[in-house]
N, C-alpha and C. Protein backbone atom coordinates (compact mmCIF):
# COMPACT_ATOMS: atom_id res chain seq x y z
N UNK A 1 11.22 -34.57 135.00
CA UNK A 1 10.36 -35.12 133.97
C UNK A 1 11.24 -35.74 132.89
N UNK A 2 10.69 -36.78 132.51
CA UNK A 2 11.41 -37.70 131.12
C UNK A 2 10.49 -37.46 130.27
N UNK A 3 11.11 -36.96 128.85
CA UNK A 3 10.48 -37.09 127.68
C UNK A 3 10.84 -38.05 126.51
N UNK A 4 9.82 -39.10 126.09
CA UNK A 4 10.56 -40.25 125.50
C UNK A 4 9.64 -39.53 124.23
N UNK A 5 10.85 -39.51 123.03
CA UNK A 5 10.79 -39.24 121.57
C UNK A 5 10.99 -40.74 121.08
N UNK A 6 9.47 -41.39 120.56
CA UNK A 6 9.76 -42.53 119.86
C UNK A 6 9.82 -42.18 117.99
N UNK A 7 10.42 -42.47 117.21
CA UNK A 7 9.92 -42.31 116.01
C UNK A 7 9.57 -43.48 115.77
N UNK A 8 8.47 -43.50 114.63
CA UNK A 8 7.98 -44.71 113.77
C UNK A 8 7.81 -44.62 112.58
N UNK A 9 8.34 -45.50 111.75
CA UNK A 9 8.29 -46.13 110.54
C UNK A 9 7.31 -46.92 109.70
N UNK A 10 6.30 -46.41 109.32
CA UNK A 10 5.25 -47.35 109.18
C UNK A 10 5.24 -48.49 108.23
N UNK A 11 5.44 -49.84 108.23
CA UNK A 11 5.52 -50.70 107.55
C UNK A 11 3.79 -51.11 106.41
N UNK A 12 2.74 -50.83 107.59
CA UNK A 12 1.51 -51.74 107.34
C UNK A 12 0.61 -50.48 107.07
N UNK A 13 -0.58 -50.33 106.97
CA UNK A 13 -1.50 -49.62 107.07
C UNK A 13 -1.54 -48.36 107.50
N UNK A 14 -1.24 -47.23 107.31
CA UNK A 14 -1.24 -45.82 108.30
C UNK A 14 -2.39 -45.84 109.36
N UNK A 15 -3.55 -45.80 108.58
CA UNK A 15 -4.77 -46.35 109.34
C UNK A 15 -4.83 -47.13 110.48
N UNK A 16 -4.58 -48.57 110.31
CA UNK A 16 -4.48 -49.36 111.66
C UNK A 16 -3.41 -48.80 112.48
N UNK A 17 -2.26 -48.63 111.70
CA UNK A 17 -1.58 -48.43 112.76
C UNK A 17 -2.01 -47.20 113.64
N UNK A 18 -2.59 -45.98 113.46
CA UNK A 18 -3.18 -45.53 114.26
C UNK A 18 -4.22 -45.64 114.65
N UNK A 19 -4.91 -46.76 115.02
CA UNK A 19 -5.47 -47.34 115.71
C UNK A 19 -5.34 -48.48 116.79
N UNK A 20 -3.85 -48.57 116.28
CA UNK A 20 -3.39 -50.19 117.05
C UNK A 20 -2.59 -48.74 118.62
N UNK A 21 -2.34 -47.58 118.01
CA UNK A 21 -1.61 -46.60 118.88
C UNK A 21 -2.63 -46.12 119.14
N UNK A 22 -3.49 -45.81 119.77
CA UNK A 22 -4.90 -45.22 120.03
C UNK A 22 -4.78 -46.34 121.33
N UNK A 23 -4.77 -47.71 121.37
CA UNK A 23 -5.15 -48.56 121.86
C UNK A 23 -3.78 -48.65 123.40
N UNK A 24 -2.54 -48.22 122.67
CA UNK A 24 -1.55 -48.50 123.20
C UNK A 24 -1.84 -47.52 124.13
N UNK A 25 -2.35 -45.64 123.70
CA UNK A 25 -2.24 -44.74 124.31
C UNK A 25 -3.55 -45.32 125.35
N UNK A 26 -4.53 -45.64 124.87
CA UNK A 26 -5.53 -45.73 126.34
C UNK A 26 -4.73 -46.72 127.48
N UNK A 27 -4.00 -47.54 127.49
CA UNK A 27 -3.69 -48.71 128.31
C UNK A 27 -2.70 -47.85 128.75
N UNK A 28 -1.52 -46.76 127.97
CA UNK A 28 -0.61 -46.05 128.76
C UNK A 28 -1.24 -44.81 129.73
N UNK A 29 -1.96 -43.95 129.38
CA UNK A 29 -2.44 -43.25 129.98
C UNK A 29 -2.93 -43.55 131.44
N UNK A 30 -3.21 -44.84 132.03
CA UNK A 30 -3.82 -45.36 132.78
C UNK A 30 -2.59 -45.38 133.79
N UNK A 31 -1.06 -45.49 133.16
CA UNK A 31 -0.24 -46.27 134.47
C UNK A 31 0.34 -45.08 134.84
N UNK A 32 1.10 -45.13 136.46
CA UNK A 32 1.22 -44.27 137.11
C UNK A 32 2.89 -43.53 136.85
N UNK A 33 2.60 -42.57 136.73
CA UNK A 33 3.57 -41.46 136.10
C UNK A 33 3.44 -40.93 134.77
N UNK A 34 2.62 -41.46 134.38
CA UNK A 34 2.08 -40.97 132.74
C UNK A 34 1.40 -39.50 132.99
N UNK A 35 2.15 -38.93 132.24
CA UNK A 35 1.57 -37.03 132.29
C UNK A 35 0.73 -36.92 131.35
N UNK A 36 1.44 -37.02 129.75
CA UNK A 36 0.88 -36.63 128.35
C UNK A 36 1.78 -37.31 127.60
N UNK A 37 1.05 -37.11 126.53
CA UNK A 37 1.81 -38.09 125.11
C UNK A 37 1.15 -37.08 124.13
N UNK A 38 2.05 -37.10 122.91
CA UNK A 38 1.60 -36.49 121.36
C UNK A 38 1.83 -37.28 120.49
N UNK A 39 0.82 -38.00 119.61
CA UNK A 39 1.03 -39.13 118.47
C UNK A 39 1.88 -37.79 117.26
N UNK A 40 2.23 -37.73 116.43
CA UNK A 40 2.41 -36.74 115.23
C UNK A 40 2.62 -37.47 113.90
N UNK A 41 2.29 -37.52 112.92
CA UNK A 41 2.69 -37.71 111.53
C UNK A 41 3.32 -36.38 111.37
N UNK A 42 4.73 -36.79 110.36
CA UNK A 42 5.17 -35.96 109.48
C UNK A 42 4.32 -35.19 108.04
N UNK A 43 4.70 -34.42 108.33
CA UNK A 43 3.83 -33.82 107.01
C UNK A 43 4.50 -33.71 105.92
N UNK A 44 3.83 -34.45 105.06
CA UNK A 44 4.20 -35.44 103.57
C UNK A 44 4.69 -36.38 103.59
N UNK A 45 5.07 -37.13 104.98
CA UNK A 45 5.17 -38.18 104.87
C UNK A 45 4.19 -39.27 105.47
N UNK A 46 3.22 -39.69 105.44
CA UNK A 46 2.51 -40.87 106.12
C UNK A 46 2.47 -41.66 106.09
N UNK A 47 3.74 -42.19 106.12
CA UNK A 47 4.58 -43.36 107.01
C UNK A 47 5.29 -43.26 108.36
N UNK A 48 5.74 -41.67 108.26
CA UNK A 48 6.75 -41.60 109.37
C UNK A 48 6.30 -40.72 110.46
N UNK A 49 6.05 -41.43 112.08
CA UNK A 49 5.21 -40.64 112.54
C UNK A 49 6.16 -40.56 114.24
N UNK A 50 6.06 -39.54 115.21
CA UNK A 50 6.35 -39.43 116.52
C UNK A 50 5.50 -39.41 117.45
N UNK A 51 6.01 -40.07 118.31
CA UNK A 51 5.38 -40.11 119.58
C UNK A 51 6.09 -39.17 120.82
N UNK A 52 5.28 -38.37 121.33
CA UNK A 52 6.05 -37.67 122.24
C UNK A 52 6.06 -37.52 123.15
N UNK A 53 6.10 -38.57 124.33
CA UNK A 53 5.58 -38.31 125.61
C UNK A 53 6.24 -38.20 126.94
N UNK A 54 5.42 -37.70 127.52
CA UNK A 54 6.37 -36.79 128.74
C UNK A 54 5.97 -37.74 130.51
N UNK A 55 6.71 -38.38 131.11
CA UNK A 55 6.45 -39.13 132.33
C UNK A 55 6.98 -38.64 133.52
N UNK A 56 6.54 -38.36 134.74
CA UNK A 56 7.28 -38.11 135.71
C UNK A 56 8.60 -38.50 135.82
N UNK A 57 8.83 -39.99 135.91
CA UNK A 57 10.23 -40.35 136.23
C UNK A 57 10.85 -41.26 134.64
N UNK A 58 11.92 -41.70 134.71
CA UNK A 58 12.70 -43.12 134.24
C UNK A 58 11.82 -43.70 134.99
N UNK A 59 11.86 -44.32 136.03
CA UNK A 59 11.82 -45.51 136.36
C UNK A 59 10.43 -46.00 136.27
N UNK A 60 9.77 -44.62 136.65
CA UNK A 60 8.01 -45.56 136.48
C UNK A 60 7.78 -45.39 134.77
N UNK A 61 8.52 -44.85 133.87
CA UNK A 61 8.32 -45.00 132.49
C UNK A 61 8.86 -46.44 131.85
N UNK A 62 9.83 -47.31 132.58
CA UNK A 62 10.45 -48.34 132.45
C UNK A 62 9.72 -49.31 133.55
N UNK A 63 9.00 -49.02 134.19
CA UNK A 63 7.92 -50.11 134.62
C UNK A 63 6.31 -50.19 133.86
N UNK A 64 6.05 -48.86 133.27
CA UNK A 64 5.36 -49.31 132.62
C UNK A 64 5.69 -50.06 131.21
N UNK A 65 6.61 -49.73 130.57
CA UNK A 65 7.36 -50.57 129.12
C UNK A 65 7.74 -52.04 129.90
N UNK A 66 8.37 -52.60 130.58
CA UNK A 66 8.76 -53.90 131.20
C UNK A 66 7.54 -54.76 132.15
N UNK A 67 6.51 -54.31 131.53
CA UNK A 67 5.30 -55.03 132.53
C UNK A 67 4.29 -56.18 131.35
N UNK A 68 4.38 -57.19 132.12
CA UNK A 68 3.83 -58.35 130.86
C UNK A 68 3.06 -57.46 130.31
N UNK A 69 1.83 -56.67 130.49
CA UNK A 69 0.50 -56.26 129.72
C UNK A 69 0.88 -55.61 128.69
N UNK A 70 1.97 -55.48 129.07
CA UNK A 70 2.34 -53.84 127.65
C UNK A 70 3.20 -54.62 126.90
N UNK A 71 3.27 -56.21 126.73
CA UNK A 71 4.33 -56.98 125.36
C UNK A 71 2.74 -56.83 124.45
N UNK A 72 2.07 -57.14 124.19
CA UNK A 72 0.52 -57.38 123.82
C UNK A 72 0.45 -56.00 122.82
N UNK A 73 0.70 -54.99 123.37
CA UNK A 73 0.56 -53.59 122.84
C UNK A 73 2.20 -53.33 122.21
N UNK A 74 3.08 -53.71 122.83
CA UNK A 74 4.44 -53.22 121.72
C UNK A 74 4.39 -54.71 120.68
N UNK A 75 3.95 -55.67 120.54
CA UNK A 75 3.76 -56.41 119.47
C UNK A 75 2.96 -56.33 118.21
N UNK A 76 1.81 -55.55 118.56
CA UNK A 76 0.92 -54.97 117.33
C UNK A 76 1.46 -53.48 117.22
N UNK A 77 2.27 -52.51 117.76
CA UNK A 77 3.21 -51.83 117.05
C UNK A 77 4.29 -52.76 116.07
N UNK A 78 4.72 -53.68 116.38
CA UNK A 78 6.26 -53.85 115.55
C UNK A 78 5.25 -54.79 114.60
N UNK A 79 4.38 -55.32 114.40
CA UNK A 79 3.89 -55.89 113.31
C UNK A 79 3.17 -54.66 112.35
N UNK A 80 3.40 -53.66 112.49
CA UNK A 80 3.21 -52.67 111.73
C UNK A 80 3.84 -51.75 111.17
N UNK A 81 5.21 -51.10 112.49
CA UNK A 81 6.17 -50.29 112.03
C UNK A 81 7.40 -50.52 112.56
N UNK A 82 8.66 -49.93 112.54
CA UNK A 82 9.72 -49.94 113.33
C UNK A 82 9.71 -48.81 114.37
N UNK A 83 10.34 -48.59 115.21
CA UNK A 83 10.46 -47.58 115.92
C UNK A 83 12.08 -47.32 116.77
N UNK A 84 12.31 -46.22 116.70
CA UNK A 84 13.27 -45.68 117.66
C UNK A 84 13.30 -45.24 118.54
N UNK A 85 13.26 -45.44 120.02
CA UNK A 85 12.78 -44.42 121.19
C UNK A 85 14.04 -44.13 121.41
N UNK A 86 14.06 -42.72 122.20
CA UNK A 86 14.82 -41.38 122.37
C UNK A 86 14.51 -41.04 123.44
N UNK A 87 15.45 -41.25 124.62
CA UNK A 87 15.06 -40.34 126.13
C UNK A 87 15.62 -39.41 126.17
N UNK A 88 15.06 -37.81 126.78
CA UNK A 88 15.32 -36.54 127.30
C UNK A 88 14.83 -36.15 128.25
N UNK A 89 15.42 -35.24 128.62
CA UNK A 89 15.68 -34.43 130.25
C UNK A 89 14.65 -32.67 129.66
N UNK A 90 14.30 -32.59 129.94
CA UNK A 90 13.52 -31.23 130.07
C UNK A 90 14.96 -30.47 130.10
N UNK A 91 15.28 -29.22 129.73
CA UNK A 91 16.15 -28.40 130.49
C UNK A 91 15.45 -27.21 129.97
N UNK A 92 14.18 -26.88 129.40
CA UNK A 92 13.59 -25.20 129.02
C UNK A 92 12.65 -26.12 128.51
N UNK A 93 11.33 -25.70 129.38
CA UNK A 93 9.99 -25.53 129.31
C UNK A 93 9.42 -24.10 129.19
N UNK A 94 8.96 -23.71 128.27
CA UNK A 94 8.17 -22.53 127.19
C UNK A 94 6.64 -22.67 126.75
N UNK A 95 5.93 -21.77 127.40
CA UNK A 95 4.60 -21.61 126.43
C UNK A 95 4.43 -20.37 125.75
N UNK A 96 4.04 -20.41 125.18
CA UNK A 96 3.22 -19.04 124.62
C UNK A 96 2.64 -17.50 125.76
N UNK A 97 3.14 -16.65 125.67
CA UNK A 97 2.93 -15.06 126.29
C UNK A 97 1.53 -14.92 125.95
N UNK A 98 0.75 -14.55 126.72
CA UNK A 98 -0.81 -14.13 126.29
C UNK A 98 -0.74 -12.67 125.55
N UNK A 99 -1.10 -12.88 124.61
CA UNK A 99 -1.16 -11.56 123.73
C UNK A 99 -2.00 -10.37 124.51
């Protein structure tokens, strides 16, 4: 499993922009190797927010980012914020012990 840590910087609207990412997440959710994603705002800051999502592979996570449909959706991100994406490797997956 690949976990891509994007951070974002919000330039424009907090608002739209989570809505312009609402939009991004329905069109990602759809392509194949997509597991889960977590939008997050920082708390006290709402500008600065993460994305956290987890894909079967690299490669089908880099076919869905390199596919014409998805310039459309990373263009109304960058007209709003900056971002940094961050790839990781799982090495300790943990849940919670049932009480």
């Amino acid at each position: 499993m690949i976990v891509l840590l994007n951070r974002f910087t919000v330039h424009g609207d907090p608002e739209t922009f989570e809505e312009v990412f609402a939009a991004v997440s329905d069109y990602m959710s759809d392509r194949p190797g997509f597991l889960a994603h977590r939008l997050v705002r920082e708390a006290g800051d709402g500008a600065a927010y993460v994305n956290i999502a987890e894909w079967e592979s690299l490669e089908l996570l880099r076919r869905a980012v390199r596919s014409p449909e998805f310039e459309v959706h990373e263009d109304a991100l960058a007209a709003l914020a900056t971002s940094g994406p961050v790839l990781h490797e799982v090495v300790l997956d943990r849940t919670a012990v049932a009480a």
